[in-house]
N, C-alpha and C. Protein backbone atom coordinates (compact mmCIF):
# COMPACT_ATOMS: atom_id res chain seq x y z
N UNK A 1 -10.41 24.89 38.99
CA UNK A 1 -9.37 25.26 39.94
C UNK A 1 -8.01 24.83 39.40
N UNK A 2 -7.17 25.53 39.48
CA UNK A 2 -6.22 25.38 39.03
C UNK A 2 -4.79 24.34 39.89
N UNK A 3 -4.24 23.54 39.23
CA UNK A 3 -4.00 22.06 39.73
C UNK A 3 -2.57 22.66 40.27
N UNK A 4 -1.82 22.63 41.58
CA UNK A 4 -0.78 22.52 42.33
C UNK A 4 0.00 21.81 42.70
N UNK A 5 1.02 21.12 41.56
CA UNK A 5 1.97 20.48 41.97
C UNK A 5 2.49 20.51 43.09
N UNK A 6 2.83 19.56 44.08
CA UNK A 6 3.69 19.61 45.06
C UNK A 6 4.53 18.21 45.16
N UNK A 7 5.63 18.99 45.53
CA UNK A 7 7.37 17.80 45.66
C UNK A 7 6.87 17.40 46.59
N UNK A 8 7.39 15.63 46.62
CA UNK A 8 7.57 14.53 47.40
C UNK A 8 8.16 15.02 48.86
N UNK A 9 7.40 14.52 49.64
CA UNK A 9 8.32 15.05 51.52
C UNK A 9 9.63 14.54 51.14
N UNK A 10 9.58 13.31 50.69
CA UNK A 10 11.01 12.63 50.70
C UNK A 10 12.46 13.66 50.17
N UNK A 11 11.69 14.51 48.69
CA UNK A 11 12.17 15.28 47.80
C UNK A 11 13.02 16.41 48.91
N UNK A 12 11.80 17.13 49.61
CA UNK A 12 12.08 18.35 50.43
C UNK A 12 12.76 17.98 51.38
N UNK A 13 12.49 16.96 51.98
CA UNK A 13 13.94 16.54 53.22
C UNK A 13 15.07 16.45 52.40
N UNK A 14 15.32 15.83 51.55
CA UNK A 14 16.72 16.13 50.61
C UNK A 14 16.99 17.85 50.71
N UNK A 15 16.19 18.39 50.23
CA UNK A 15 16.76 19.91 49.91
C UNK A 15 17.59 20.50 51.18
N UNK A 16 16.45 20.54 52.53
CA UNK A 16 16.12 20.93 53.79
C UNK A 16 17.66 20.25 54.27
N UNK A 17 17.90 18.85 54.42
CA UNK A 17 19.12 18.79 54.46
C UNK A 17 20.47 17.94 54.17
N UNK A 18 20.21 17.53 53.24
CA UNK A 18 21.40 16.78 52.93
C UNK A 18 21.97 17.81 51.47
N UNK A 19 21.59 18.65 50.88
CA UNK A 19 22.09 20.01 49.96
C UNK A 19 23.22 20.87 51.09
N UNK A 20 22.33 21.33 52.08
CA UNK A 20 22.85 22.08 52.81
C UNK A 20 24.69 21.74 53.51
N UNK A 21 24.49 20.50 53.93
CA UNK A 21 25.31 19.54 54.41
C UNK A 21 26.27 19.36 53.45
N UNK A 22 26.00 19.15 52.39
CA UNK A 22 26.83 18.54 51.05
C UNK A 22 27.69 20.16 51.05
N UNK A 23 27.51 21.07 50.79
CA UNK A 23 27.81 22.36 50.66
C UNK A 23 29.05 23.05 51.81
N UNK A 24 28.71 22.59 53.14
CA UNK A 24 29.65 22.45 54.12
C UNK A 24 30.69 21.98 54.19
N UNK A 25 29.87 20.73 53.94
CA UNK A 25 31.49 19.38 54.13
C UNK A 25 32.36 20.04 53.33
N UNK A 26 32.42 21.00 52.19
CA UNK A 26 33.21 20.92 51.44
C UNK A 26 34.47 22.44 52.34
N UNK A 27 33.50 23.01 53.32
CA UNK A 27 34.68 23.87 53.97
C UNK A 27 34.76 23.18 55.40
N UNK A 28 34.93 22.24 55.77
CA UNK A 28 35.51 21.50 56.82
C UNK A 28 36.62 20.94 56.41
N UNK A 29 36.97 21.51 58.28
CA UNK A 29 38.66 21.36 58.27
C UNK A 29 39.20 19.61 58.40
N UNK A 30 39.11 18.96 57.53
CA UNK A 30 39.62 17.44 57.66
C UNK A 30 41.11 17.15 58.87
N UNK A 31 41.92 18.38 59.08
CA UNK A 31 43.78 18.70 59.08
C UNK A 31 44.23 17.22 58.25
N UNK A 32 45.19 16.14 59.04
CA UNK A 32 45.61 15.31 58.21
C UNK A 32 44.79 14.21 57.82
N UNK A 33 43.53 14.26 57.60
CA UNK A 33 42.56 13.24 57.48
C UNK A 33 42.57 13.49 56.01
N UNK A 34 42.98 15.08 55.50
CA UNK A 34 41.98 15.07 54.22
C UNK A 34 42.69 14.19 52.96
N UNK A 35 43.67 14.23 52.88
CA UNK A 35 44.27 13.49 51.88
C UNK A 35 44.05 11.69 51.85
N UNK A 36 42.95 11.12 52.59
CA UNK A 36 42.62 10.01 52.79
C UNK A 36 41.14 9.91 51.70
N UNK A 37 40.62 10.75 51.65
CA UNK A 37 39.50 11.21 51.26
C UNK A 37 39.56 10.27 49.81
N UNK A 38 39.00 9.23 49.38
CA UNK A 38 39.09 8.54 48.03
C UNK A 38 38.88 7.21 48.66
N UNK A 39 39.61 5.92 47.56
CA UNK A 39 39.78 4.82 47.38
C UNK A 39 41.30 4.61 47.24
N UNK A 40 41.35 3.48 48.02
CA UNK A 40 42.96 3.04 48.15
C UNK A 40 43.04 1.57 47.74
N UNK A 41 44.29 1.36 47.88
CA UNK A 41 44.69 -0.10 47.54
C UNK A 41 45.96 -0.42 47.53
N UNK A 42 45.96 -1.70 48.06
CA UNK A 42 47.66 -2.41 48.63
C UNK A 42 48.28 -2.46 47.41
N UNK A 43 49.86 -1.45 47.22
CA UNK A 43 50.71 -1.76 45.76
C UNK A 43 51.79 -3.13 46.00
N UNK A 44 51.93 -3.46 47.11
CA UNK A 44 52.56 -4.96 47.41
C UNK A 44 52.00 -5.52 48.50
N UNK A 45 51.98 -6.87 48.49
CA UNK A 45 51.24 -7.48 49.63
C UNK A 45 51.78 -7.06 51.00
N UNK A 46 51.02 -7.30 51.70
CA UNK A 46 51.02 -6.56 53.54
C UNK A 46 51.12 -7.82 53.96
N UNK A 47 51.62 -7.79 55.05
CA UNK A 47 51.65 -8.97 56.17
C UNK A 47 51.12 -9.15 57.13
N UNK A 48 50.34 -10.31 57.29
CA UNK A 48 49.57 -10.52 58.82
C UNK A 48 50.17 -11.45 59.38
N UNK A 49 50.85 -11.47 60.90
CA UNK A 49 51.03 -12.18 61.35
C UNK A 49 49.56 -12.75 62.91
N UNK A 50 49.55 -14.11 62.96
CA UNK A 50 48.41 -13.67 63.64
C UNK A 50 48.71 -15.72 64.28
N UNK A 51 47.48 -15.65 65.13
CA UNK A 51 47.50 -17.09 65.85
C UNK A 51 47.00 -18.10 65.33
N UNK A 52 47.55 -19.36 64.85
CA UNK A 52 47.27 -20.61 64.29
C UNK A 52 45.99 -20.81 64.94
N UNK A 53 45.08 -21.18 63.70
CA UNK A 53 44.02 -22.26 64.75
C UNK A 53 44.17 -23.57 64.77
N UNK A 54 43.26 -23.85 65.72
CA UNK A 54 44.13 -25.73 66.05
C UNK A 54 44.32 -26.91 64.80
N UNK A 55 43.92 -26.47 63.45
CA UNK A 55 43.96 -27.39 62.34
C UNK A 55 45.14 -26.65 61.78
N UNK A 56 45.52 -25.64 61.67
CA UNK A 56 46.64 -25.33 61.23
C UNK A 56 47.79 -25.79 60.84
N UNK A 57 48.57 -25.51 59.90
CA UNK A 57 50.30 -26.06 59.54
C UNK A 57 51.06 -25.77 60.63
N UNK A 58 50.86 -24.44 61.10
CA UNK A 58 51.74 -24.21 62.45
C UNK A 58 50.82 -24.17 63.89
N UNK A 59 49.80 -24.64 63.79
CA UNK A 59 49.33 -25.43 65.16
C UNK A 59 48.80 -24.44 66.03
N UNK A 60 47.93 -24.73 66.75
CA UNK A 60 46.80 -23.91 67.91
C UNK A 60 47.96 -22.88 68.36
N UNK A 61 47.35 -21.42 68.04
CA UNK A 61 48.38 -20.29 68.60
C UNK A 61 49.59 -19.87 67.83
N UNK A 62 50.21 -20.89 67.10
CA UNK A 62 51.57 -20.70 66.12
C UNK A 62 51.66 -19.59 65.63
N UNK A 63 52.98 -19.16 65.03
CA UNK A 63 52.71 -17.81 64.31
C UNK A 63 52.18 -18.13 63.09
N UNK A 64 51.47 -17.74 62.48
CA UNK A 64 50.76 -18.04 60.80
C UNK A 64 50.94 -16.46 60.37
N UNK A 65 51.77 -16.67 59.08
CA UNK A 65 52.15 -15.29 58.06
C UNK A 65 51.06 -15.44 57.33
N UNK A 66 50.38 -14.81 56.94
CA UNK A 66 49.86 -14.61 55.66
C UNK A 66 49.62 -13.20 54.95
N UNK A 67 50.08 -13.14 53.39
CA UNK A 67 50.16 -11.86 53.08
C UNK A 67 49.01 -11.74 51.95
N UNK A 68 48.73 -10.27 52.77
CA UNK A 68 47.32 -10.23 52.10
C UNK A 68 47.52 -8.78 50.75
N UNK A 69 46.18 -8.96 50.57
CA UNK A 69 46.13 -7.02 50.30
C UNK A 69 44.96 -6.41 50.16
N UNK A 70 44.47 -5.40 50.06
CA UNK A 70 43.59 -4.59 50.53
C UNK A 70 43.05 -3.50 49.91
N UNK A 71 41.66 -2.97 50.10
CA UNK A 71 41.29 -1.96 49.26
C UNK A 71 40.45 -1.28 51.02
N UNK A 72 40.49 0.25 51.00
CA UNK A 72 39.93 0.86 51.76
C UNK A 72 39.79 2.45 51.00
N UNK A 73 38.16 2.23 51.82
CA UNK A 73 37.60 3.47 51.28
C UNK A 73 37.30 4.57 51.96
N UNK A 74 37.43 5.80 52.07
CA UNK A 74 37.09 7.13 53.09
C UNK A 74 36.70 8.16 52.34
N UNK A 75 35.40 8.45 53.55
CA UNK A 75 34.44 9.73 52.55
C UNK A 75 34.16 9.89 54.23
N UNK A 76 33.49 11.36 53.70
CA UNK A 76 33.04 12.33 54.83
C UNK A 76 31.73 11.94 55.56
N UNK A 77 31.86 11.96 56.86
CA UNK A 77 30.71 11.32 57.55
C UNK A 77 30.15 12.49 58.12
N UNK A 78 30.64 12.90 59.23
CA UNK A 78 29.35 14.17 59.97
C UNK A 78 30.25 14.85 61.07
N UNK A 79 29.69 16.06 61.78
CA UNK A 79 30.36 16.82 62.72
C UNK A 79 29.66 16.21 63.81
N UNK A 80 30.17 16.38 65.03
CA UNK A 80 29.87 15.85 66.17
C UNK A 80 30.06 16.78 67.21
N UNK A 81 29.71 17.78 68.48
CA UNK A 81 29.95 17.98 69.58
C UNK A 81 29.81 16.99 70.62
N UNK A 82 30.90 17.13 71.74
CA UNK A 82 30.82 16.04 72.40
C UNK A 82 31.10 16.57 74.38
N UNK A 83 30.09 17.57 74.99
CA UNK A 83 29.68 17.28 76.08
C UNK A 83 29.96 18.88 76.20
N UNK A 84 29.47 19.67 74.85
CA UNK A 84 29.70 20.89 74.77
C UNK A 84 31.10 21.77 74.60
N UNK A 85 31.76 20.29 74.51
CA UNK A 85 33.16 21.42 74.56
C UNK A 85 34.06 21.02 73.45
N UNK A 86 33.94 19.75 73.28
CA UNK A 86 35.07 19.28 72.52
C UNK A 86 34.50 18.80 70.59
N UNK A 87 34.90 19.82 69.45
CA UNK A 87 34.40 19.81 68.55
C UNK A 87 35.18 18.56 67.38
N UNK A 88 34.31 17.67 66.81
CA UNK A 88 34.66 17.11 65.70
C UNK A 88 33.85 16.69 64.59
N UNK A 89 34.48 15.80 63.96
CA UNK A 89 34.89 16.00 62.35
C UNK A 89 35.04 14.83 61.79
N UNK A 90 34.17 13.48 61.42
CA UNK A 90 34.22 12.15 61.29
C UNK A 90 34.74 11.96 59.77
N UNK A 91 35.21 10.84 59.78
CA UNK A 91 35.60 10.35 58.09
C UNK A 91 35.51 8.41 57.95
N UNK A 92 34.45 8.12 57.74
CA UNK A 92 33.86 7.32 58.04
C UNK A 92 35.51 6.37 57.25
N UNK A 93 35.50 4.68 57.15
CA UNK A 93 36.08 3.98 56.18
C UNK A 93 35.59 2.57 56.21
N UNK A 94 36.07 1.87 55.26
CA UNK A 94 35.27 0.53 55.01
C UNK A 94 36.40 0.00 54.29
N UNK A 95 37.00 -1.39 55.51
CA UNK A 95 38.15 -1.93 54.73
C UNK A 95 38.12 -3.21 54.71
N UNK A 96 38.47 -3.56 53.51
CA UNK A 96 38.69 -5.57 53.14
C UNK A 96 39.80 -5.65 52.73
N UNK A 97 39.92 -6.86 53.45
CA UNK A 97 41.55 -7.41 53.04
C UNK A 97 41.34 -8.98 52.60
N UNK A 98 42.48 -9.42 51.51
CA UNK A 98 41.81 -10.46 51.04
C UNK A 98 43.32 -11.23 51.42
N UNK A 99 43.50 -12.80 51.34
CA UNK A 99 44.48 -13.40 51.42
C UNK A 99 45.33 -13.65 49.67
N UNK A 100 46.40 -13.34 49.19
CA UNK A 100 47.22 -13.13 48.12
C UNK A 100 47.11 -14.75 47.69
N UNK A 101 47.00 -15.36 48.50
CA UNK A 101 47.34 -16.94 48.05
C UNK A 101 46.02 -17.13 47.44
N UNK A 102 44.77 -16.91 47.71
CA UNK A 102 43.44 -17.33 47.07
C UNK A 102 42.08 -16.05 46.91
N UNK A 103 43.07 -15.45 47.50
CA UNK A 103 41.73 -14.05 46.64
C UNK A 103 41.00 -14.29 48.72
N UNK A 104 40.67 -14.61 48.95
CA UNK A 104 39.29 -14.87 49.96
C UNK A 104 39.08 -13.96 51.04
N UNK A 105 38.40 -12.96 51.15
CA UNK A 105 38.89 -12.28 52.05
C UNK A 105 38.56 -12.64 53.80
N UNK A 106 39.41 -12.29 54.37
CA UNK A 106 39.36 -13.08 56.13
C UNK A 106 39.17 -11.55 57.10
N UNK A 107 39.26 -10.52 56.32
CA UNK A 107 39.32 -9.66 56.95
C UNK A 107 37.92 -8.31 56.90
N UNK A 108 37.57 -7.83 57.74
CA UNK A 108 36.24 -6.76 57.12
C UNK A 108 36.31 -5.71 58.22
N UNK A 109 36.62 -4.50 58.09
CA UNK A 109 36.33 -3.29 59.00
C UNK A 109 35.54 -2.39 58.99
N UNK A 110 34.62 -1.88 59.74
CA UNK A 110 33.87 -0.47 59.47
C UNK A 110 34.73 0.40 60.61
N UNK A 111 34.99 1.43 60.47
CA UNK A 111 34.93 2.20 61.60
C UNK A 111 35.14 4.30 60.89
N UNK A 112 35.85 4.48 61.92
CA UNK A 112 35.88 6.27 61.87
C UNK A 112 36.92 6.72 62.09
N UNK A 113 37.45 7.43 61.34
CA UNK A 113 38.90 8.58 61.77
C UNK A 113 38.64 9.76 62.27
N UNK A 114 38.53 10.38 63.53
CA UNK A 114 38.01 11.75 64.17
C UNK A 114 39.23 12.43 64.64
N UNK A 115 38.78 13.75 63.29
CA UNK A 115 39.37 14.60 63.99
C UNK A 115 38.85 15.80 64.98
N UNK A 116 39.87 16.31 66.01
CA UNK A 116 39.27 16.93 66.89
C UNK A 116 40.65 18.18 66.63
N UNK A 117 40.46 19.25 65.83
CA UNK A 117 41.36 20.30 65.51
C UNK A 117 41.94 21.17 66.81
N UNK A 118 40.81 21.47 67.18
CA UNK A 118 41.19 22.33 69.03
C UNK A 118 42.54 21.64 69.60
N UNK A 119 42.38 20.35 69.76
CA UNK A 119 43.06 19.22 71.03
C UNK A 119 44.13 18.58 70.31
N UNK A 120 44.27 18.72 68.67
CA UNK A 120 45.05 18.23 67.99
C UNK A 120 45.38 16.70 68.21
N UNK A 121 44.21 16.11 67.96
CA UNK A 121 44.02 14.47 68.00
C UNK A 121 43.08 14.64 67.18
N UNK A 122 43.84 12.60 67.22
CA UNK A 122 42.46 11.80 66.27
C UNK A 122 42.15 10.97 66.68
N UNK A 123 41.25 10.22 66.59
CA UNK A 123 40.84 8.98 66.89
C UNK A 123 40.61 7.58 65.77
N UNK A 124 40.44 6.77 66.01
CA UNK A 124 40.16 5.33 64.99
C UNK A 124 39.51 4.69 65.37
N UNK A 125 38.20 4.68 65.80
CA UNK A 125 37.15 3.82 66.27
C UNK A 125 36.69 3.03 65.16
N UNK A 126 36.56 1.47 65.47
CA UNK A 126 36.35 0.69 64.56
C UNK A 126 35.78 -0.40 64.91
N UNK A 127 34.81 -1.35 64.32
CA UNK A 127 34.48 -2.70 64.48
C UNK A 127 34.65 -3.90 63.87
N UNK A 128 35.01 -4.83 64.36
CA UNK A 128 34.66 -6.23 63.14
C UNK A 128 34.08 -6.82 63.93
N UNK A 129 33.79 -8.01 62.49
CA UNK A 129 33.04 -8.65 62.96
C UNK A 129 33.06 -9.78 63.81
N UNK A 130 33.54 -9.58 64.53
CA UNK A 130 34.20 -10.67 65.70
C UNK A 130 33.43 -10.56 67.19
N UNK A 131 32.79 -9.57 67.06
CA UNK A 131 31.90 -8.97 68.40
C UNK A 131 32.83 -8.32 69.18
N UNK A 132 33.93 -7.12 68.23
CA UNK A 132 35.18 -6.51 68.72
C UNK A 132 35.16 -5.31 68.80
N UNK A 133 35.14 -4.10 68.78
CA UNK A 133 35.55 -2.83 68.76
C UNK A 133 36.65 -2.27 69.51
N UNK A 134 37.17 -1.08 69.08
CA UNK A 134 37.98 -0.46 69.22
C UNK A 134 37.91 0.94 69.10
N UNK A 135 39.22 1.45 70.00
CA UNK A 135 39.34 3.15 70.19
C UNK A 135 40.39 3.09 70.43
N UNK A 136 41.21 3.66 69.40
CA UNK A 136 42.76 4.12 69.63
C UNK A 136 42.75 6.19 69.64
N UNK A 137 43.54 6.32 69.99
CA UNK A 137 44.05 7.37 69.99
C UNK A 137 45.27 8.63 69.93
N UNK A 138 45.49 9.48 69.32
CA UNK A 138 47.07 10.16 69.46
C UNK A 138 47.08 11.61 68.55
N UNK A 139 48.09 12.04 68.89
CA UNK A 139 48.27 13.30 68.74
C UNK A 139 47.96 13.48 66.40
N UNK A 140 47.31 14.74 66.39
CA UNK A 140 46.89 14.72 64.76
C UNK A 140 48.34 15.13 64.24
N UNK A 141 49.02 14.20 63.03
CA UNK A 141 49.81 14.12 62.05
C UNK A 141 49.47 14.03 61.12
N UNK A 142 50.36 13.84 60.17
CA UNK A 142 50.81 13.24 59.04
C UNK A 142 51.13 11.80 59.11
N UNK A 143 51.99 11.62 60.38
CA UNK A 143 52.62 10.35 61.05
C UNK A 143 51.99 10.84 62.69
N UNK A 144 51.41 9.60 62.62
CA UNK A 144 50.75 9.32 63.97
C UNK A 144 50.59 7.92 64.24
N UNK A 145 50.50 7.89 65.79
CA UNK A 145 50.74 6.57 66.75
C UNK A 145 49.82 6.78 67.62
N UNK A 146 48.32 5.85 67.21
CA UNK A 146 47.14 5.51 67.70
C UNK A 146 47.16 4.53 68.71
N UNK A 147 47.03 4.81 70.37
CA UNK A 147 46.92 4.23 71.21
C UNK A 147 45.80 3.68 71.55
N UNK A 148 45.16 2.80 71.82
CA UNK A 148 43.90 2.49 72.74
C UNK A 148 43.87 2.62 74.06
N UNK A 149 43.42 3.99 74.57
CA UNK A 149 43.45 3.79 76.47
C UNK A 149 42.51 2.97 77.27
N UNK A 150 42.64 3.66 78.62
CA UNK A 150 41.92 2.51 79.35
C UNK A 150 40.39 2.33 78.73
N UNK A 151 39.90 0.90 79.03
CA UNK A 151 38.59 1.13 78.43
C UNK A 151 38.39 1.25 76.72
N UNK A 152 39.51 1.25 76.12
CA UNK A 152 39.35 1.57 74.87
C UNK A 152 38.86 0.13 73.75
N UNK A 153 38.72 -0.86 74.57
CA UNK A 153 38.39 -2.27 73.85
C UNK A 153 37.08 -2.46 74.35
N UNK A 154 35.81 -3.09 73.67
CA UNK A 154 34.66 -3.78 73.85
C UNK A 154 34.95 -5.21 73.29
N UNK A 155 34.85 -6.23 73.94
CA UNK A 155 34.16 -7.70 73.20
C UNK A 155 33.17 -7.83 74.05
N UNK A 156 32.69 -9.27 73.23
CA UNK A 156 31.38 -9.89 73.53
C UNK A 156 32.26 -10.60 74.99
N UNK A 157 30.97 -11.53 75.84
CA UNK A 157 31.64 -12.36 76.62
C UNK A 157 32.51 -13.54 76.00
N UNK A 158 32.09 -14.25 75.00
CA UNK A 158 32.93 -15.28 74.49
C UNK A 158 34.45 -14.71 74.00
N UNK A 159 34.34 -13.82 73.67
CA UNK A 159 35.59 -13.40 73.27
C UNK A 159 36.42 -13.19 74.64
N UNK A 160 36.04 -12.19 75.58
CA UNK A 160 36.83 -12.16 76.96
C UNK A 160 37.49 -13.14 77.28
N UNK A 161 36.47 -14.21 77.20
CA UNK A 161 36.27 -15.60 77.70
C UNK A 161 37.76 -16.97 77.19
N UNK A 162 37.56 -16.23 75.64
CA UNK A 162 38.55 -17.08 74.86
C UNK A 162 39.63 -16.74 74.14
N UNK A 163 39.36 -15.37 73.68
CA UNK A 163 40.12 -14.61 72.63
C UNK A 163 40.28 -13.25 73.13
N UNK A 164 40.63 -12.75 74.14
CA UNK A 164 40.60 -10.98 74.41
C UNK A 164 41.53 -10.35 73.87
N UNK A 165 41.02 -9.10 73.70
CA UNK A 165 42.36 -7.85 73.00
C UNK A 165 42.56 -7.29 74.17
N UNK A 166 43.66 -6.99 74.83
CA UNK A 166 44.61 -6.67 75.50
C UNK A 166 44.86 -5.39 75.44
N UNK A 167 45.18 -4.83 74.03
CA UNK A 167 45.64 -3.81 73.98
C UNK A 167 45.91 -3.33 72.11
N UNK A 168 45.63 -1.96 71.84
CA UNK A 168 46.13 -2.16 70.32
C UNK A 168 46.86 -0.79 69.96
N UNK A 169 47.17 -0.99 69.18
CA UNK A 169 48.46 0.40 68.76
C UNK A 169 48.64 0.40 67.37
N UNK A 170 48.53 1.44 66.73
CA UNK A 170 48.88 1.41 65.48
C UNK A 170 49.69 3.10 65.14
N UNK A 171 50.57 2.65 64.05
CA UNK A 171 51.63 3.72 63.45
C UNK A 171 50.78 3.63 61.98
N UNK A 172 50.62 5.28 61.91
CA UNK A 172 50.08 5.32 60.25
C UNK A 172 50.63 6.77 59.25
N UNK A 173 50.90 6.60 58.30
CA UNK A 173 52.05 7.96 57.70
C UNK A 173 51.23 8.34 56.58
N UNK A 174 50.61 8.98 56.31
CA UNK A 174 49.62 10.24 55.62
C UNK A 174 50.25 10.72 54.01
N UNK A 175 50.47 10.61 53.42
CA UNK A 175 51.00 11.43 52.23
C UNK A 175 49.65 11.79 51.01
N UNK A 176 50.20 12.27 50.02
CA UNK A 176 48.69 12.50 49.00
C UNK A 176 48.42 11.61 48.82
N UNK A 177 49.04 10.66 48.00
CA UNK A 177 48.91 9.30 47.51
C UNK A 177 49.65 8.23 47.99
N UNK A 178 49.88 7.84 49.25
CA UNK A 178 50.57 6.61 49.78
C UNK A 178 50.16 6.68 51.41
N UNK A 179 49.73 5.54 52.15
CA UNK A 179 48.94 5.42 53.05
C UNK A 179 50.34 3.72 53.67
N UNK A 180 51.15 4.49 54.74
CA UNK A 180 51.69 3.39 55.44
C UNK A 180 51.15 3.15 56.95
N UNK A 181 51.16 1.54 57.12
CA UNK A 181 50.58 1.72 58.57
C UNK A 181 51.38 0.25 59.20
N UNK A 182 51.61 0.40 60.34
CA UNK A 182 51.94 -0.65 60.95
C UNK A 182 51.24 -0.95 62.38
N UNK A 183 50.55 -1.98 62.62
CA UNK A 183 49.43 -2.43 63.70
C UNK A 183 50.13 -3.44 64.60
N UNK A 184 49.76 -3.03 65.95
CA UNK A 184 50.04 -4.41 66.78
C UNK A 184 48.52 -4.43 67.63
N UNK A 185 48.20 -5.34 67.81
CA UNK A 185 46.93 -5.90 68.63
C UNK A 185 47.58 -7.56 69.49
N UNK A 186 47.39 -7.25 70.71
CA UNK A 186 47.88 -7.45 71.97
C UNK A 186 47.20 -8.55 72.60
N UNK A 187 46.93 -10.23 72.21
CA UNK A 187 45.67 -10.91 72.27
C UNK A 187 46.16 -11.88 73.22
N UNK A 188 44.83 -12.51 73.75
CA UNK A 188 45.51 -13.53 75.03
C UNK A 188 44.16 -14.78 74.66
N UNK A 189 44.92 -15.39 73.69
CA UNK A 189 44.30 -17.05 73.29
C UNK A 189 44.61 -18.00 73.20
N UNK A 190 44.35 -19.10 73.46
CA UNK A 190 44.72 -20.60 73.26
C UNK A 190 45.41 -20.62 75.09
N UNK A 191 44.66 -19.98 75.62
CA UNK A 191 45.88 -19.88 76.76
C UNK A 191 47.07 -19.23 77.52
N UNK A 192 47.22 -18.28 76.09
CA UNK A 192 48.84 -17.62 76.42
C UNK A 192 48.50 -16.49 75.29
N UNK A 193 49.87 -15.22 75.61
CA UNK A 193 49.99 -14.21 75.14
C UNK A 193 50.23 -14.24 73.45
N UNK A 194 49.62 -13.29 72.63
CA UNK A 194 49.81 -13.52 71.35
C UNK A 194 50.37 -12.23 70.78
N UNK A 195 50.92 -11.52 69.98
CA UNK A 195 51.45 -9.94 69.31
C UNK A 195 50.78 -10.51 68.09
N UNK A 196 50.02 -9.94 67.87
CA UNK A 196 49.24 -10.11 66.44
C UNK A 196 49.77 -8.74 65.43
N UNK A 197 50.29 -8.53 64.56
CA UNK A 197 50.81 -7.55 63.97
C UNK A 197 50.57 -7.45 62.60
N UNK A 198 50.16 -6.78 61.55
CA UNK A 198 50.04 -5.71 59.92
C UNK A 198 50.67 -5.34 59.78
N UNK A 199 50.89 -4.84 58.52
CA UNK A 199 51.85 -4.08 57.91
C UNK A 199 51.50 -3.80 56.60
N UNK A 200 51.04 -2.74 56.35
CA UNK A 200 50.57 -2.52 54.56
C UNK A 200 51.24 -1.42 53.96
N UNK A 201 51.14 -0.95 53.03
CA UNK A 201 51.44 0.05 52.03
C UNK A 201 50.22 -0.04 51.38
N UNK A 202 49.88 1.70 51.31
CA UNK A 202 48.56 1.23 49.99
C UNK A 202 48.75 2.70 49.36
N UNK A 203 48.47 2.55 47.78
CA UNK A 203 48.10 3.77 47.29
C UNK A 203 47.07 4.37 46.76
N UNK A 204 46.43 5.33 46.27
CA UNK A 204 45.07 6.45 46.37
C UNK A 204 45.13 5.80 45.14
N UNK A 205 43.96 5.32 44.47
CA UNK A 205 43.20 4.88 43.38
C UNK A 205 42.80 6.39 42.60
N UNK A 206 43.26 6.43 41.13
CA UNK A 206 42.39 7.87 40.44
C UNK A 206 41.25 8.12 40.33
């Protein structure tokens, strides 16, 4: 009898669909997402301003500068319908930021840039690791100003408890190769109100 090779299931689920998929992504409409599409990186250090902890030089809550810099990455994640009506368009990213004074990094993000072409928005849903998430939102640019609405923050209870986000907002300006953004996150710790604020420049890696 004559012997019948047959491909791995694993093999044929590749074909079946992640070929198919790969082939698409490439005619989806990104609008100003697409020029994000690569590897980036801070061309001068960025600034964090943010709240002393209680061992600190400038003391429980203080303002503490520290300038960092950063590498972030964005590739194409997946389409989404969302309650039959409203169509999108994910772009996943993965960002570290390290401190300029010792390399170390203090900072780690996963989240998503969604665009929704119809409604002409995007979104920035994101997590760290702080037991934090986020959902900002605003009209799709080039230059856009990402709000978080109501409901747009998750923490854990300890965080409510000790450290809550309030509120977050970010300004971000799109070009081929240059990625500006300026962040405020709105925090209520040590007791009292905090403006936690970023500021980077980064450019598209070849």
């Amino acid at each position: 009898m004559k012997k019948i090779n047959r491909l791995p299931a694993i093999f044929l689920t590749y074909i079946a669909i992640v070929l198919p998929f790969a082939g698409y992504a490439q005619e989806l409409d990104l609008g100003p997402l697409k020029p994000l599409i690569g590897s980036w990186k801070s061309v001068d250090p960025g600034v964090d301003l943010a709240p002393g902890r209680t061992d600190s030089a400038v003391g429980e809550g203080g303002p503490a500068v520290e300038p960092f810099y950063e590498v972030r990455t964005f590739e194409l994640a997946a389409t989404a319908v969302n309650a039959s009506k409203q169509s999108l368009v994910a772009v996943y990213y993965k960002q570290e930021v390290f401190r300029v004074r010792d390399d170390a990094k203090f900072h780690d993000q996963r989240g998503y840039l969604i665009y929704d072409k119809d409604n002409q928005m995007v979104y920035n849903t994101y997590c760290v690791p702080r037991a934090v998430c986020v959902v900002a939102e605003g009209k799709a640019g080039a230059k856009m100003t990402l709000a978080a609405p109501k409901r747009g923050i998750a923490e854990s209870s300890f965080m409510s408890e000790n450290a809550t986000t309030q509120d977050f907002s970010m300004n971000i300006d799109i070009s081929a190769d240059t990625l500006r953004y300026s962040q405020i996150t709105k925090l209520n710790i040590y007791g009292k109100d905090f403006t936690h604020t970023d500021v980077s420049t980064l450019k598209k890696l070849p």
